[in-house]
Structure formats: C-alpha cells, structure tokens
N, C-alpha and C. Protein backbone atom coordinates (compact mmCIF):
# COMPACT_ATOMS: atom_id res chain seq x y z
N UNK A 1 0.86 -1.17 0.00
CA UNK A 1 0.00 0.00 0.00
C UNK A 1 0.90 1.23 0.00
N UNK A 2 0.64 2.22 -1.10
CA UNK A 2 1.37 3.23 -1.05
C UNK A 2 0.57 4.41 -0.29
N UNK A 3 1.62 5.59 0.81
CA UNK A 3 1.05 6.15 1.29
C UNK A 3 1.73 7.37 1.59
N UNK A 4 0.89 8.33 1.48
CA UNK A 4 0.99 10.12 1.42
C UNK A 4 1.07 11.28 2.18
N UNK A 5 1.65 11.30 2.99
CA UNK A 5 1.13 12.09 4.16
C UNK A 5 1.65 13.57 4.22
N UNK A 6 0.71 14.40 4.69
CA UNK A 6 1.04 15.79 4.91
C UNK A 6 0.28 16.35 5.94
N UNK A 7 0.43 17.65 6.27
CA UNK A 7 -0.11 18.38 6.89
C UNK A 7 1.16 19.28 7.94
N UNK A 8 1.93 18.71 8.00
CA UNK A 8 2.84 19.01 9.01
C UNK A 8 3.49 20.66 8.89
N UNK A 9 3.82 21.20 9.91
CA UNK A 9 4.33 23.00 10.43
C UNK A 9 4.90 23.52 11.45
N UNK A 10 4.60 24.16 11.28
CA UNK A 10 5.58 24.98 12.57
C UNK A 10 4.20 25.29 13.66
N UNK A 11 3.94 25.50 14.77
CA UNK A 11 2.92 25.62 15.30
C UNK A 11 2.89 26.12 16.74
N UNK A 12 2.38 27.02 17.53
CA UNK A 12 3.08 27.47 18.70
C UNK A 12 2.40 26.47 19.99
N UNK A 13 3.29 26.27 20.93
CA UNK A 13 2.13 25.41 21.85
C UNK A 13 0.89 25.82 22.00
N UNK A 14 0.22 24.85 22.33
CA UNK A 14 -1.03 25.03 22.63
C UNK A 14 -2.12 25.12 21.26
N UNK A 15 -1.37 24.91 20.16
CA UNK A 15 -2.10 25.14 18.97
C UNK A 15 -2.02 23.46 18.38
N UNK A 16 -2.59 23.90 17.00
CA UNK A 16 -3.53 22.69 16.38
C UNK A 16 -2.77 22.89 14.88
N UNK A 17 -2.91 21.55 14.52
CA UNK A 17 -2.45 20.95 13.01
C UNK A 17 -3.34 19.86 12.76
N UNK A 18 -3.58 19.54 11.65
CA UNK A 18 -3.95 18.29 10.74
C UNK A 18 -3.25 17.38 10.01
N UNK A 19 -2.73 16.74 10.52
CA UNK A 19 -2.48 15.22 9.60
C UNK A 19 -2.84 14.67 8.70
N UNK A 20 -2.98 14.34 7.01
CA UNK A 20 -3.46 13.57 6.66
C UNK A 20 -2.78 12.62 5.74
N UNK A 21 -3.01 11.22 5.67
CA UNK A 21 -2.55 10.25 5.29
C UNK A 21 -3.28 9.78 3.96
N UNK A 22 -3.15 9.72 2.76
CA UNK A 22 -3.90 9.28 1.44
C UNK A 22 -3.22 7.84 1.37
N UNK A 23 -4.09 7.20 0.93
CA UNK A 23 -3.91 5.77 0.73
C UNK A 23 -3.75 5.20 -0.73
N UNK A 24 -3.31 4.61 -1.34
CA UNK A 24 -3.95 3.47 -2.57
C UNK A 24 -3.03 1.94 -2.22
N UNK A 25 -4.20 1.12 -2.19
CA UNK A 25 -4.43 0.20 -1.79
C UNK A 25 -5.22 -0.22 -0.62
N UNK A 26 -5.28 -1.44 0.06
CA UNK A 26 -5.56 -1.72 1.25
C UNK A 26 -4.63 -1.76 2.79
N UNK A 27 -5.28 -1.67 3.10
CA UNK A 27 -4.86 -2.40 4.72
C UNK A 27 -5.91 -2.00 6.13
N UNK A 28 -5.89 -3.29 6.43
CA UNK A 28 -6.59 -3.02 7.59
C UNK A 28 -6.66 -2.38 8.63
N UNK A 29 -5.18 -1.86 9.29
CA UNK A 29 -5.11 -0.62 10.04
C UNK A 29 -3.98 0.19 9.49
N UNK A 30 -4.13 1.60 9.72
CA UNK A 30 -3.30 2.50 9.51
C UNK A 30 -3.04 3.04 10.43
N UNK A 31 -2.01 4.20 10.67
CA UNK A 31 -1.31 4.92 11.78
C UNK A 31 -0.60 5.67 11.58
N UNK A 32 0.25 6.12 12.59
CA UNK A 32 1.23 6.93 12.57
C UNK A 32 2.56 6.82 13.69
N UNK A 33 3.31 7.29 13.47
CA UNK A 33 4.79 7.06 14.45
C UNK A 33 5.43 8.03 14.41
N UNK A 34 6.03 8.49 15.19
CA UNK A 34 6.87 9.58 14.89
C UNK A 34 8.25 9.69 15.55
N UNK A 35 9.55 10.46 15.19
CA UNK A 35 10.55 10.15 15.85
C UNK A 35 11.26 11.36 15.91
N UNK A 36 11.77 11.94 17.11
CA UNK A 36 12.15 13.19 17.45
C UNK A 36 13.52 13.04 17.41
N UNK A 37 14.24 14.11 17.17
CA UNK A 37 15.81 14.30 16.99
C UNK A 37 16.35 13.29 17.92
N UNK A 38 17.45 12.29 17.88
CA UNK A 38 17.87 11.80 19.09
C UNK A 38 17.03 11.08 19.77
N UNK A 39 16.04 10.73 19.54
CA UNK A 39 14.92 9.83 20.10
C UNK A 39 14.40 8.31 19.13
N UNK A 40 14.12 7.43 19.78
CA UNK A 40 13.40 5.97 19.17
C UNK A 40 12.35 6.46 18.66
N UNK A 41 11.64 6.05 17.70
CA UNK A 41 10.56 6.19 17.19
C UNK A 41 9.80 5.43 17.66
N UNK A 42 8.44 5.81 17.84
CA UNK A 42 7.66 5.61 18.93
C UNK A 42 5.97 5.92 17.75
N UNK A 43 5.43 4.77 18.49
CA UNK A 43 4.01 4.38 17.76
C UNK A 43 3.18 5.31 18.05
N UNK A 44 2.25 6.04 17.57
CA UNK A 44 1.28 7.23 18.33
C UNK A 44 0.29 6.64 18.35
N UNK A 45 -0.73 6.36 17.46
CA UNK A 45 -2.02 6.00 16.87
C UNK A 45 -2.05 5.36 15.82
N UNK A 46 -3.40 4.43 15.89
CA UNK A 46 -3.61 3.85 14.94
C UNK A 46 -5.18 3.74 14.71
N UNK A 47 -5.66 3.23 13.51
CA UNK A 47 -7.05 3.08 13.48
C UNK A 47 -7.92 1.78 12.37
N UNK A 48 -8.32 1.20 12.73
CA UNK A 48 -8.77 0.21 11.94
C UNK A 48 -9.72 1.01 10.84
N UNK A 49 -9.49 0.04 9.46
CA UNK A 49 -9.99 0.54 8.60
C UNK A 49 -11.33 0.35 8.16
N UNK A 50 -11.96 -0.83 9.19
CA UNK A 50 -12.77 -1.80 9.15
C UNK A 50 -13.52 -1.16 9.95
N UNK A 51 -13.81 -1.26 11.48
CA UNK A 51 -14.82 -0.93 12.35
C UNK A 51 -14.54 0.42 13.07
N UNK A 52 -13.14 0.76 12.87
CA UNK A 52 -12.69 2.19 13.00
C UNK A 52 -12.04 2.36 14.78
N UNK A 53 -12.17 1.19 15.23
CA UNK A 53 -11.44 1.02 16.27
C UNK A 53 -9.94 1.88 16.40
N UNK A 54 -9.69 1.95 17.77
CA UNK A 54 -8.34 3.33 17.54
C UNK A 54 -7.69 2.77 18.76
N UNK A 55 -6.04 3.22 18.69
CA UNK A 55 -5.14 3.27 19.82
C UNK A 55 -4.64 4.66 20.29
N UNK A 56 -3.86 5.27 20.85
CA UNK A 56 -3.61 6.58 21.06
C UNK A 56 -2.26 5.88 22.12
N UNK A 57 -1.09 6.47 21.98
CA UNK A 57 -0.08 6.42 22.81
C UNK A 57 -0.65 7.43 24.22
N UNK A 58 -0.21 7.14 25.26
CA UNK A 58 -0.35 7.72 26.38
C UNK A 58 -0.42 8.93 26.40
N UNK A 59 0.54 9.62 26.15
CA UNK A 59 1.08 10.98 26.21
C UNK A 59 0.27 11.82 25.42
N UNK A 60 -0.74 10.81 24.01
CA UNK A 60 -1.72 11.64 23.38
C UNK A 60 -2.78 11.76 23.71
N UNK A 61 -3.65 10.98 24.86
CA UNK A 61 -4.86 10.68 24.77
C UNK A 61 -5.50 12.20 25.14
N UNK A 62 -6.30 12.54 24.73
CA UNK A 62 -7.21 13.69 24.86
C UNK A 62 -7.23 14.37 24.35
N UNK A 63 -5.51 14.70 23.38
CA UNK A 63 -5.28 15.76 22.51
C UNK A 63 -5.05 15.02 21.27
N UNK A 64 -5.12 14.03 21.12
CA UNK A 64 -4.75 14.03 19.71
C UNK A 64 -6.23 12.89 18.98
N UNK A 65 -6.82 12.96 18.11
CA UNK A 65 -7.67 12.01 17.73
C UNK A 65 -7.56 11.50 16.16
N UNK A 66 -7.64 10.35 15.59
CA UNK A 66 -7.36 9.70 14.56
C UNK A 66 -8.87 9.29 14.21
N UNK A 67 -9.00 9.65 12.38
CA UNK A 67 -10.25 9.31 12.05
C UNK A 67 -10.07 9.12 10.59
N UNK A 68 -10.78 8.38 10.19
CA UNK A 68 -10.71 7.94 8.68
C UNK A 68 -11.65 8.68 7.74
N UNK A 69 -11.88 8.43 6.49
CA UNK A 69 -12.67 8.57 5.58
C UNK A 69 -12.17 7.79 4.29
N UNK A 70 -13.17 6.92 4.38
CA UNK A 70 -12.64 5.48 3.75
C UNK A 70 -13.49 5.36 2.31
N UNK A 71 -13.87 6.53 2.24
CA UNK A 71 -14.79 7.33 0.90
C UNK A 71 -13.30 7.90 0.05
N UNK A 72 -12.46 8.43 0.82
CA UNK A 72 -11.49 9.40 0.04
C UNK A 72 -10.39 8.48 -0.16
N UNK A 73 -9.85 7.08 1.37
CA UNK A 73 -9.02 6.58 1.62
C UNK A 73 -8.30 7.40 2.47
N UNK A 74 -8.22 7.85 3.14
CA UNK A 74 -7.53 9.25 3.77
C UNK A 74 -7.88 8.68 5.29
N UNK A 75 -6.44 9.05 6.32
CA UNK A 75 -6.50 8.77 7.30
C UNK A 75 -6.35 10.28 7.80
N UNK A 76 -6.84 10.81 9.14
CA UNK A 76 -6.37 12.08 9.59
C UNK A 76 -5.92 12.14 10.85
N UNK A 77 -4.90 12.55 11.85
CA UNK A 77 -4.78 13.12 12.91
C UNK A 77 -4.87 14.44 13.03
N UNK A 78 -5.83 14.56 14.08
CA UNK A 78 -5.93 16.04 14.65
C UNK A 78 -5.65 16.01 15.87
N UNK A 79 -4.69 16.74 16.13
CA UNK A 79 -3.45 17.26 16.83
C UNK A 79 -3.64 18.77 17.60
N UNK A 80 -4.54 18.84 18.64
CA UNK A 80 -4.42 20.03 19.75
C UNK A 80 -4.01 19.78 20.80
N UNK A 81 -3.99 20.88 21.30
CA UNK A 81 -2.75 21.55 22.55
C UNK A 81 -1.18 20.43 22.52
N UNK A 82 -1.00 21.40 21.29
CA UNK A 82 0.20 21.01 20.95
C UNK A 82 1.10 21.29 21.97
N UNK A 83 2.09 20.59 22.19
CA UNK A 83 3.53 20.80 23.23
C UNK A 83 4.70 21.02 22.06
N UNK A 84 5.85 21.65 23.12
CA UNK A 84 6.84 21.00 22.78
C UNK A 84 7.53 19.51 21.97
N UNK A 85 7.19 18.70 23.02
CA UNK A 85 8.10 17.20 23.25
C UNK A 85 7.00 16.67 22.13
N UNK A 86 5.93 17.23 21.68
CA UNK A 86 5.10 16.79 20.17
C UNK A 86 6.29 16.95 18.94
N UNK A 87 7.24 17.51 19.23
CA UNK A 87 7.95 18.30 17.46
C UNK A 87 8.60 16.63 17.24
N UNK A 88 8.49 16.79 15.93
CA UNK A 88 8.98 14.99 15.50
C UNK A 88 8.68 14.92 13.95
N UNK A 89 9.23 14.22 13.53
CA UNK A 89 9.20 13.75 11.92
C UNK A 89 7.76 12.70 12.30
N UNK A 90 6.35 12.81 11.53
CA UNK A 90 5.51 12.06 12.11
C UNK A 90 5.02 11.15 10.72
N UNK A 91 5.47 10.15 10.54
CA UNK A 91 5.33 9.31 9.57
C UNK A 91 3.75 8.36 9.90
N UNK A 92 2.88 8.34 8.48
CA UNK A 92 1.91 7.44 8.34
C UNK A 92 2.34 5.65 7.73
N UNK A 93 1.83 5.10 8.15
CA UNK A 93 2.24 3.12 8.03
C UNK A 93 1.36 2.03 8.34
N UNK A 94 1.54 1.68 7.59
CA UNK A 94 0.36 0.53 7.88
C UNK A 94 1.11 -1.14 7.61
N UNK A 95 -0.04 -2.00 8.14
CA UNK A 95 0.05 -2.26 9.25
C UNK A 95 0.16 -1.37 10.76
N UNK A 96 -0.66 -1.37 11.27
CA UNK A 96 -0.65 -0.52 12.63
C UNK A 96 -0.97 -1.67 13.94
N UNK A 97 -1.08 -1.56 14.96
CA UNK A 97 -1.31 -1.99 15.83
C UNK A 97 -2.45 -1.29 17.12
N UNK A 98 -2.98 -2.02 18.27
CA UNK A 98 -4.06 -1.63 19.06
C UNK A 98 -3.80 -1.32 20.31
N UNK A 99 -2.16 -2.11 20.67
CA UNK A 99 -1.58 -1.92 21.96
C UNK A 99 -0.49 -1.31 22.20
N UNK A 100 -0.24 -0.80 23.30
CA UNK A 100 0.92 -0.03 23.72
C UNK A 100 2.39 -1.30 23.44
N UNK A 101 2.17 -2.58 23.87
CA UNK A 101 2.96 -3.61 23.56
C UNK A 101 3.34 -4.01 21.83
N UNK A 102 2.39 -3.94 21.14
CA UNK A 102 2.20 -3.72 20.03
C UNK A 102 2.99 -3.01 18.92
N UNK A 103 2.78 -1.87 19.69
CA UNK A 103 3.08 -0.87 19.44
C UNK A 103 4.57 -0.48 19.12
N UNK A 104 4.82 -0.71 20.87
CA UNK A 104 6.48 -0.43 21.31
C UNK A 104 7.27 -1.94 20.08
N UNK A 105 6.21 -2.80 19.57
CA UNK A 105 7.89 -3.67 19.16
C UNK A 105 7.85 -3.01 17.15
N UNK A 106 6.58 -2.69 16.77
CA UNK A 106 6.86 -2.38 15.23
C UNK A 106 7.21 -0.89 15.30
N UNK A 107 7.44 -0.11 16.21
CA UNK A 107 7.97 0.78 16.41
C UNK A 107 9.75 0.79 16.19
N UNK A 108 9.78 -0.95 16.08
CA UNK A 108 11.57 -0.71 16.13
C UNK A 108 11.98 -1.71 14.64
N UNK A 109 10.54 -2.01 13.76
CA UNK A 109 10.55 -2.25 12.91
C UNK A 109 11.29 -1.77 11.91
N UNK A 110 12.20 -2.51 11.06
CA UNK A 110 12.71 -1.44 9.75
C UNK A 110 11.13 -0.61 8.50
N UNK A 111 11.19 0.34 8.37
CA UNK A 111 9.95 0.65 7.22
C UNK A 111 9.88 0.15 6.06
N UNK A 112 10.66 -0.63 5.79
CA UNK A 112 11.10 -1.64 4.55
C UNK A 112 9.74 -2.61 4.65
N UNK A 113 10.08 -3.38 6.43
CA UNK A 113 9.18 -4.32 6.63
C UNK A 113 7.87 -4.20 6.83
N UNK A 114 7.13 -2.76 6.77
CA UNK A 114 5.98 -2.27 6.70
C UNK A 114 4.98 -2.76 5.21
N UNK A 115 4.14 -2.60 5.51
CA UNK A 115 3.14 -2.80 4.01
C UNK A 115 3.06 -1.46 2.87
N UNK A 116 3.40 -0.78 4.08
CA UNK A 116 3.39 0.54 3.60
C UNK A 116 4.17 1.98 4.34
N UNK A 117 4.79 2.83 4.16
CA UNK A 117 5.37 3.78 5.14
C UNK A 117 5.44 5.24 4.03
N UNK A 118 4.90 6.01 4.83
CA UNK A 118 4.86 7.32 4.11
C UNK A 118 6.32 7.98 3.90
N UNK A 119 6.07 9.20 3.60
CA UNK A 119 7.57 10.06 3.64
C UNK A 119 7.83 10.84 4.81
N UNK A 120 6.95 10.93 5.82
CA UNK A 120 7.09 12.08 6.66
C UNK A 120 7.21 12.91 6.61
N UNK A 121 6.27 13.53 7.57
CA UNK A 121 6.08 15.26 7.31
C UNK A 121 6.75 15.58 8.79
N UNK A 122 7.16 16.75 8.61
CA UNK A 122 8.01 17.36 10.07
C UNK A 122 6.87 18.36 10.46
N UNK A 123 6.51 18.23 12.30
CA UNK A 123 5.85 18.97 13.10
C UNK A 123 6.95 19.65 14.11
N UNK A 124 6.94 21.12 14.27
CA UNK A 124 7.52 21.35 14.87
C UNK A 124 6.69 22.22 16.16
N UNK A 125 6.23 22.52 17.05
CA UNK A 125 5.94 23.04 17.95
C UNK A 125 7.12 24.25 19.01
N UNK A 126 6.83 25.63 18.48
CA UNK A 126 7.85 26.19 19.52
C UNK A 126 7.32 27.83 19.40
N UNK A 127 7.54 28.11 20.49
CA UNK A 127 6.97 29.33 20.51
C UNK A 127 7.96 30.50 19.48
C-alpha cells in the first residue's frame, strides 16, 4: 500500500495541526509514528480501517484524535494543545497496531518491513 502524508508545520504550543494520510491500496489498520531528533521512534495512533477502532499512545490521549474517511481513503490526525516534546518527523504506516505492547515492538521495525510507510512530514511546535 502506497502512502501520502502531509499536513505538518511549525505551530506554537497550545495550537492545532492536521495530519493527513492518502492511501492506494488496502490495509486493515493504519497509523502513525513519529521520531524526534535523538529519540526511538515511537508508535502514536492507529485506526482500523474496518470498524474504525483506535489506539492513542499515552502521552496523546485527549489531545490528539485519529479518524478515517474510507470514501477518500484518507486517514487524519488532529493534533491540539500542541507541546513542545510533540515536534517529531511524524510518519503514516500501515500495518498498525491496538496496543501499547504492540506498538512499542513495530515501532523498532525497519519501514522496509511495513506494508506501507509514508515520507514524513516534520511537526515542529515552539513558541
């Protein structure tokens, strides 16, 4: 599955961006990961493509929400009260996963071994 992603900026805390992920092909869940200067890349969200079921990494739950439109193929994160420790290269991929366990091991996956891995878009958050 080839996949597209944009939305990514410069953004001051506390503010908002859009994510979106274009698809062609299938897969049953999609997501996102992202990896900050000097940091592991780390699983954020994901969302089934099927019943629309979702994961959210810890650190996102409340601010960040993942939603499809499976009319366009298009996955989206919306991304408020942005932080700091948010700024990261935030790549879309599929195959995704539902658990934090899940999560943490295709997180250390090569993107080769993905079905699919976007180009990444860079979010930066800073006043």
């Amino acid at each position: 599955v080839q996949l597209q992603a944009s939305g990514g900026g410069l953004v001051k805390p506390g503010g908002s961006l859009r994510l979106s992920c274009a698809a062609s092909g299938f897969s049953y869940a999609i997501g996102w990961f992202r990896q900050a200067p000097g940091k592991e890349r780390e699983g954020v969200s994901c969302i089934s493509t099927d019943d629309g079921t979702t994961y959210y990494t810890d650190s996102v739950k409340g601010r960040f929400t993942i939603s499809r439109d499976n009319a366009k193929n298009t996955i989206y994160l919306q991304m408020n009260s942005l932080k700091p420790e948010d700024t990261a290269v935030y790549y879309c991929a599929a195959p995704c996963s539902f658990s934090a366990q899940a999560m943490g091991v295709m997180s250390k996956v090569a993107p080769a071994e993905f079905d699919g891995w976007g180009q990444g878009t860079q979010v930066t958050v800073s006043s």
